[in-house]
N, C-alpha and C. Protein backbone atom coordinates (compact mmCIF):
# COMPACT_ATOMS: atom_id res chain seq x y z
N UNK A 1 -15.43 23.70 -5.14
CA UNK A 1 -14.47 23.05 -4.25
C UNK A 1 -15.20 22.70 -2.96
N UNK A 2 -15.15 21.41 -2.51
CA UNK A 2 -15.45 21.06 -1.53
C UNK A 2 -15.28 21.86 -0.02
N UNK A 3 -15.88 21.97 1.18
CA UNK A 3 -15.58 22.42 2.19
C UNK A 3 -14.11 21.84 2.79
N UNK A 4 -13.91 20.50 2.54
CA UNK A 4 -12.94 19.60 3.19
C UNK A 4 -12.04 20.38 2.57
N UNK A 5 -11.82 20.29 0.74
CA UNK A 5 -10.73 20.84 0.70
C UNK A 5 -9.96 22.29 0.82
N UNK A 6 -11.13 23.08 1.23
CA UNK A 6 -10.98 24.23 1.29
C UNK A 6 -10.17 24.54 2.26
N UNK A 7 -10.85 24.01 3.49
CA UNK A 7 -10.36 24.37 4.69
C UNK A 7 -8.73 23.24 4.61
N UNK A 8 -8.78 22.55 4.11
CA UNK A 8 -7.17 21.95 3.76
C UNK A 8 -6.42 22.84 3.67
N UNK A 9 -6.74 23.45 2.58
CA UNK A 9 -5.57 24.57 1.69
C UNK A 9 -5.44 25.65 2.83
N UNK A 10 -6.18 26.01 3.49
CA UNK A 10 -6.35 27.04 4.33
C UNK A 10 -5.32 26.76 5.30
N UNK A 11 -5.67 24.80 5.90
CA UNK A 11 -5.05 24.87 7.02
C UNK A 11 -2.69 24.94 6.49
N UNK A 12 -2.76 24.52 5.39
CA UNK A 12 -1.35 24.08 4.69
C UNK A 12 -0.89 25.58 4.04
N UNK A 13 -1.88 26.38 3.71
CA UNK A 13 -1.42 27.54 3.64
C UNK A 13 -0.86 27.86 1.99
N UNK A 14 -1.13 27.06 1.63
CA UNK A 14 -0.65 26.87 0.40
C UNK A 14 -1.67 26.22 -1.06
N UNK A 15 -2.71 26.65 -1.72
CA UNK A 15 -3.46 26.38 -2.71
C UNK A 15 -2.98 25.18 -3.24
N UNK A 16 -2.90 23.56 -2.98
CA UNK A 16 -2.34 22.59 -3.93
C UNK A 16 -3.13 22.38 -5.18
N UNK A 17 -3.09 22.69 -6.32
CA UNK A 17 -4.21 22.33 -6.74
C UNK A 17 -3.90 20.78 -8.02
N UNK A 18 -4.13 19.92 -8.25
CA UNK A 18 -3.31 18.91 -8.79
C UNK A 18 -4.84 18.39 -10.20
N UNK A 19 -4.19 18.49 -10.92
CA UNK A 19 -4.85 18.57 -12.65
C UNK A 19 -5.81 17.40 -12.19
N UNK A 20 -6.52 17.31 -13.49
CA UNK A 20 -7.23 15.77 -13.95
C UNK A 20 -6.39 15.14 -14.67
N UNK A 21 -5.25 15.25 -15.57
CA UNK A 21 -4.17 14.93 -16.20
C UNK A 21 -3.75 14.09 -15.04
N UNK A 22 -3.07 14.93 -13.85
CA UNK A 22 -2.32 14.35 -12.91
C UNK A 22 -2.77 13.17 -11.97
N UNK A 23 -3.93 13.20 -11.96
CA UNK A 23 -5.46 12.40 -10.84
C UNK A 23 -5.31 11.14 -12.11
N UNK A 24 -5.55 10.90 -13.15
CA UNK A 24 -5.84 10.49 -14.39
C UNK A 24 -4.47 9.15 -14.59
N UNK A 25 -3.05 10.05 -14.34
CA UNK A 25 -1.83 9.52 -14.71
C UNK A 25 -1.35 8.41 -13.48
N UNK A 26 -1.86 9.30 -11.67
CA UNK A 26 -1.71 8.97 -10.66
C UNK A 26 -2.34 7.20 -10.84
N UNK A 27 -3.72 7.44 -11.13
CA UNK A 27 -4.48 6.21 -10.89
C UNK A 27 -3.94 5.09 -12.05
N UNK A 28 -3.69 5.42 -13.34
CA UNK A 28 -2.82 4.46 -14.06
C UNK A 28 -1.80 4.20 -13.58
N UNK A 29 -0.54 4.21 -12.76
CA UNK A 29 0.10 3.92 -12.33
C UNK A 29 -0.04 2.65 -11.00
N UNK A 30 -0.96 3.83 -10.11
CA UNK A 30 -1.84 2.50 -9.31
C UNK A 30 -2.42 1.28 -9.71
N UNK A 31 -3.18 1.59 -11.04
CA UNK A 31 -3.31 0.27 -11.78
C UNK A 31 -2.12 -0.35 -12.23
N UNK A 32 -1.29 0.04 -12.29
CA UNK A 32 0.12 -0.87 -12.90
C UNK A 32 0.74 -1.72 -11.74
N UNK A 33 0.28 -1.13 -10.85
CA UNK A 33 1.12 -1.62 -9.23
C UNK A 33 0.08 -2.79 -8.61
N UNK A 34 -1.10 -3.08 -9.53
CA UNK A 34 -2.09 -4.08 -8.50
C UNK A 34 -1.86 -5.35 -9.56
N UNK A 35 -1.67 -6.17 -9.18
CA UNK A 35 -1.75 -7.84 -9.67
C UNK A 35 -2.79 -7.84 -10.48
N UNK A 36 -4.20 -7.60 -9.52
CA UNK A 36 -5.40 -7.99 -10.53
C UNK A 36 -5.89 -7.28 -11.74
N UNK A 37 -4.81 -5.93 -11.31
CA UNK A 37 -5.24 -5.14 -12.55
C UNK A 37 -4.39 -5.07 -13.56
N UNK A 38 -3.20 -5.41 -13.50
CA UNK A 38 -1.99 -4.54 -13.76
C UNK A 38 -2.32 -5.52 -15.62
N UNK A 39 -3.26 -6.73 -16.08
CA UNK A 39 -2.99 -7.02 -16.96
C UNK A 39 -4.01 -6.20 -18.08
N UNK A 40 -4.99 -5.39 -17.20
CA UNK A 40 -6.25 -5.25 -17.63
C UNK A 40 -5.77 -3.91 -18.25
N UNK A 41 -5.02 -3.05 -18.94
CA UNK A 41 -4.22 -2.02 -19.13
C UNK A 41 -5.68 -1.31 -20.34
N UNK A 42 -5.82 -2.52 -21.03
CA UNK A 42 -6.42 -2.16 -22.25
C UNK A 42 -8.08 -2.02 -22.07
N UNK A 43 -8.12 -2.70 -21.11
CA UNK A 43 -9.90 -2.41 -20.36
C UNK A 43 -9.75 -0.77 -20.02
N UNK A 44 -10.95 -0.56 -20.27
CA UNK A 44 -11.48 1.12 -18.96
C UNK A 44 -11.51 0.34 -17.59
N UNK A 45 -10.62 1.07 -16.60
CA UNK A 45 -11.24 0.41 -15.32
C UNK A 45 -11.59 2.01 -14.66
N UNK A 46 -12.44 2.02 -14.35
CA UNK A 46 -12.57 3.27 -13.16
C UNK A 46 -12.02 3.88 -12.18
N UNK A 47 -11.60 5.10 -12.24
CA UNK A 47 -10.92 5.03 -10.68
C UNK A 47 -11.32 5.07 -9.21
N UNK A 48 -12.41 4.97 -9.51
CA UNK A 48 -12.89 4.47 -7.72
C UNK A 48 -12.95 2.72 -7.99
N UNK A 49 -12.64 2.31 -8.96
CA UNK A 49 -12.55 0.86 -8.81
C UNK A 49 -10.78 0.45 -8.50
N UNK A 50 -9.74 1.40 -8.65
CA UNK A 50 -8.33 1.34 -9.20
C UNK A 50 -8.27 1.63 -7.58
N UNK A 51 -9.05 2.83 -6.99
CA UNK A 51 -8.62 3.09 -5.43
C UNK A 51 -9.06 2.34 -4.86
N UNK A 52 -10.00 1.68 -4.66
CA UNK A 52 -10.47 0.62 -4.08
C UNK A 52 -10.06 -0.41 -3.91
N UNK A 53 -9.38 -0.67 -5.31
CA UNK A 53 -8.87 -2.01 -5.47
C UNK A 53 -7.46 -2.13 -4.62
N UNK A 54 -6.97 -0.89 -4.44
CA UNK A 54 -5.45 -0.16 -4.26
C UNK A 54 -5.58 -0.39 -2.19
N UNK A 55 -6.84 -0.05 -2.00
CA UNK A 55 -6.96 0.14 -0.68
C UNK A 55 -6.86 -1.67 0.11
N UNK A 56 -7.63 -2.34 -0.74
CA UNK A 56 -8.09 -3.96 -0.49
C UNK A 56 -6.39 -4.79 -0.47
N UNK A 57 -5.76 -4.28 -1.45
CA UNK A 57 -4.51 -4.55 -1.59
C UNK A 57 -3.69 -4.46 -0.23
N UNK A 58 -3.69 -3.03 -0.38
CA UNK A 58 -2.70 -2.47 1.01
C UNK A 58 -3.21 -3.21 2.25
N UNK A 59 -4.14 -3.32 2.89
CA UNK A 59 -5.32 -4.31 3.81
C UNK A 59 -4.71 -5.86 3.74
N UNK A 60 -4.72 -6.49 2.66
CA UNK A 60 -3.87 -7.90 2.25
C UNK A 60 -2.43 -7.71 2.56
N UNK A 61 -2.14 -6.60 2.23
CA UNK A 61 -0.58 -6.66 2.43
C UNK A 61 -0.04 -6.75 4.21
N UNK A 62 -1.07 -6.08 4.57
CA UNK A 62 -0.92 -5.64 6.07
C UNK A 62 -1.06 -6.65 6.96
N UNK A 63 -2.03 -7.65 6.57
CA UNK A 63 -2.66 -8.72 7.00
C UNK A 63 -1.64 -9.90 6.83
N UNK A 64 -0.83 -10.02 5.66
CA UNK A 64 0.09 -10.67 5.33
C UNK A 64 1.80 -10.52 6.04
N UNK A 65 2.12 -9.51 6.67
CA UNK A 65 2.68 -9.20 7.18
C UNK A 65 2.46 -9.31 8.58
N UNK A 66 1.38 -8.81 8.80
CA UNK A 66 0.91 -9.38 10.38
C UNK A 66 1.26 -10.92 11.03
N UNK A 67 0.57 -11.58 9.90
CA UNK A 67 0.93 -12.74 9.95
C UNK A 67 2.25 -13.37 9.96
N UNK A 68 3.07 -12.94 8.72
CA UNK A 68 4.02 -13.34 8.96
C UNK A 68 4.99 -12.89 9.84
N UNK A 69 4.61 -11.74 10.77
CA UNK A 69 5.13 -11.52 11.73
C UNK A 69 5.30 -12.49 13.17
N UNK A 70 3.78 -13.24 12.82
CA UNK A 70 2.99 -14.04 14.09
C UNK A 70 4.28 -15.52 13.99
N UNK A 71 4.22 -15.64 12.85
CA UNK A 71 4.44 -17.06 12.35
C UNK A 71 6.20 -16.67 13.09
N UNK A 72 7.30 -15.57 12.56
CA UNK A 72 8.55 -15.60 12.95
C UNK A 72 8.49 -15.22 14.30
N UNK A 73 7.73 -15.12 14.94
CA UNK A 73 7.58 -14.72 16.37
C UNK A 73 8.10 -16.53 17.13
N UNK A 74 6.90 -16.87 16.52
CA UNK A 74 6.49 -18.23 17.02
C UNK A 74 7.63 -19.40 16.56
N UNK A 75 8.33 -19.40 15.72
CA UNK A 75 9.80 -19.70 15.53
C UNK A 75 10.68 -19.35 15.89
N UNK A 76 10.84 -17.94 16.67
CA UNK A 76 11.92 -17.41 17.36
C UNK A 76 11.62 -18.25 18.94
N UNK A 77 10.45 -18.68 19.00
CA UNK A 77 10.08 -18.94 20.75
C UNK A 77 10.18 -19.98 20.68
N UNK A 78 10.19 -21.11 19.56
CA UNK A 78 10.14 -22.67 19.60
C UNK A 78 11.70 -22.92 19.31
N UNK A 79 12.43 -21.89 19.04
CA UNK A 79 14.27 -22.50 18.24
C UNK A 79 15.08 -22.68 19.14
N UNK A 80 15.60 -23.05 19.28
CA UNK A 80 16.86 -23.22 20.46
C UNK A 80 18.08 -21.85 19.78
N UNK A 81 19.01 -21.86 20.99
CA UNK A 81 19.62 -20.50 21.16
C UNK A 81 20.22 -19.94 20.24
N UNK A 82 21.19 -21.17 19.66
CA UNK A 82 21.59 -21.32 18.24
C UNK A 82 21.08 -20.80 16.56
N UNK A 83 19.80 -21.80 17.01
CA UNK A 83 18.69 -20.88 15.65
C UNK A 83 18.16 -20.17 15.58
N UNK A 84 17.61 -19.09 16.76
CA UNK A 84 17.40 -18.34 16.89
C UNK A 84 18.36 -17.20 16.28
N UNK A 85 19.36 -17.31 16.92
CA UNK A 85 20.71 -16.07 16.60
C UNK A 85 20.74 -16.43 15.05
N UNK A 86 21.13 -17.25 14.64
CA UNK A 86 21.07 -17.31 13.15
C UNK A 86 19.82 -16.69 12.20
N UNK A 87 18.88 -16.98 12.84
CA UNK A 87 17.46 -16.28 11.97
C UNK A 87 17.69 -15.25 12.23
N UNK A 88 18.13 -14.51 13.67
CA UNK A 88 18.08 -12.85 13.75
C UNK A 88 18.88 -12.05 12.89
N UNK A 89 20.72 -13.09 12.93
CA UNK A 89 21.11 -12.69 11.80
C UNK A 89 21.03 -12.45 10.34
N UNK A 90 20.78 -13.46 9.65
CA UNK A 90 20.01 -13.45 8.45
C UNK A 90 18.98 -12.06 8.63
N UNK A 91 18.02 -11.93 9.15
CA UNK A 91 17.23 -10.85 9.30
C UNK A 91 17.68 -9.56 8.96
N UNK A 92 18.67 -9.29 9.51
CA UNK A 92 19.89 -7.93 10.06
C UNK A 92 20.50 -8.07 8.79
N UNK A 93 20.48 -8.51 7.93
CA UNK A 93 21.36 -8.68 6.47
C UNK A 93 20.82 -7.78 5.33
């Protein structure tokens, strides 16, 4: 067992200890949840390729949201008073 996780368990107080079954089942699932993978079921994919891929994802997602945060920002500041309240509503729905 690693030092990291040692001192984990130490600090949580509590031994987690979680199978290769469970690590194994975890990362197929993650592969079910990624676009680029989710068709590849019947390939071996690795799981430092499944977390990786999982991490690049979440990063896109974040980035995509950022953005589209930027973009309704910038439509709330160009709308007149009217469309504005209407987009906020819709929003609130």
């Amino acid at each position: 067992m690693s030092s990291r996780r040692s001192s984990r368990s130490r600090h949580s107080g509590v031994s987690s200890r979680i199978s290769e079954d469970q690590i194994n089942d975890l990362v197929s699932k993650l592969q079910d949840l990624l676009p680029e993978l989710r068709n590849r079921s019947s390939d071996k994919v690795s799981a430092a390729r499944v977390l990786q891929d999982t991490c690049n994802y979440i990063r896109g997602l974040h980035r995509e949201v950022d953005d589209l945060s930027e973009r309704l920002s910038q439509l709330l500041a160009t709308s007149d008073t009217a469309q504005a309240a209407l987009i906020r509503s819709l929003l609130l729905q």
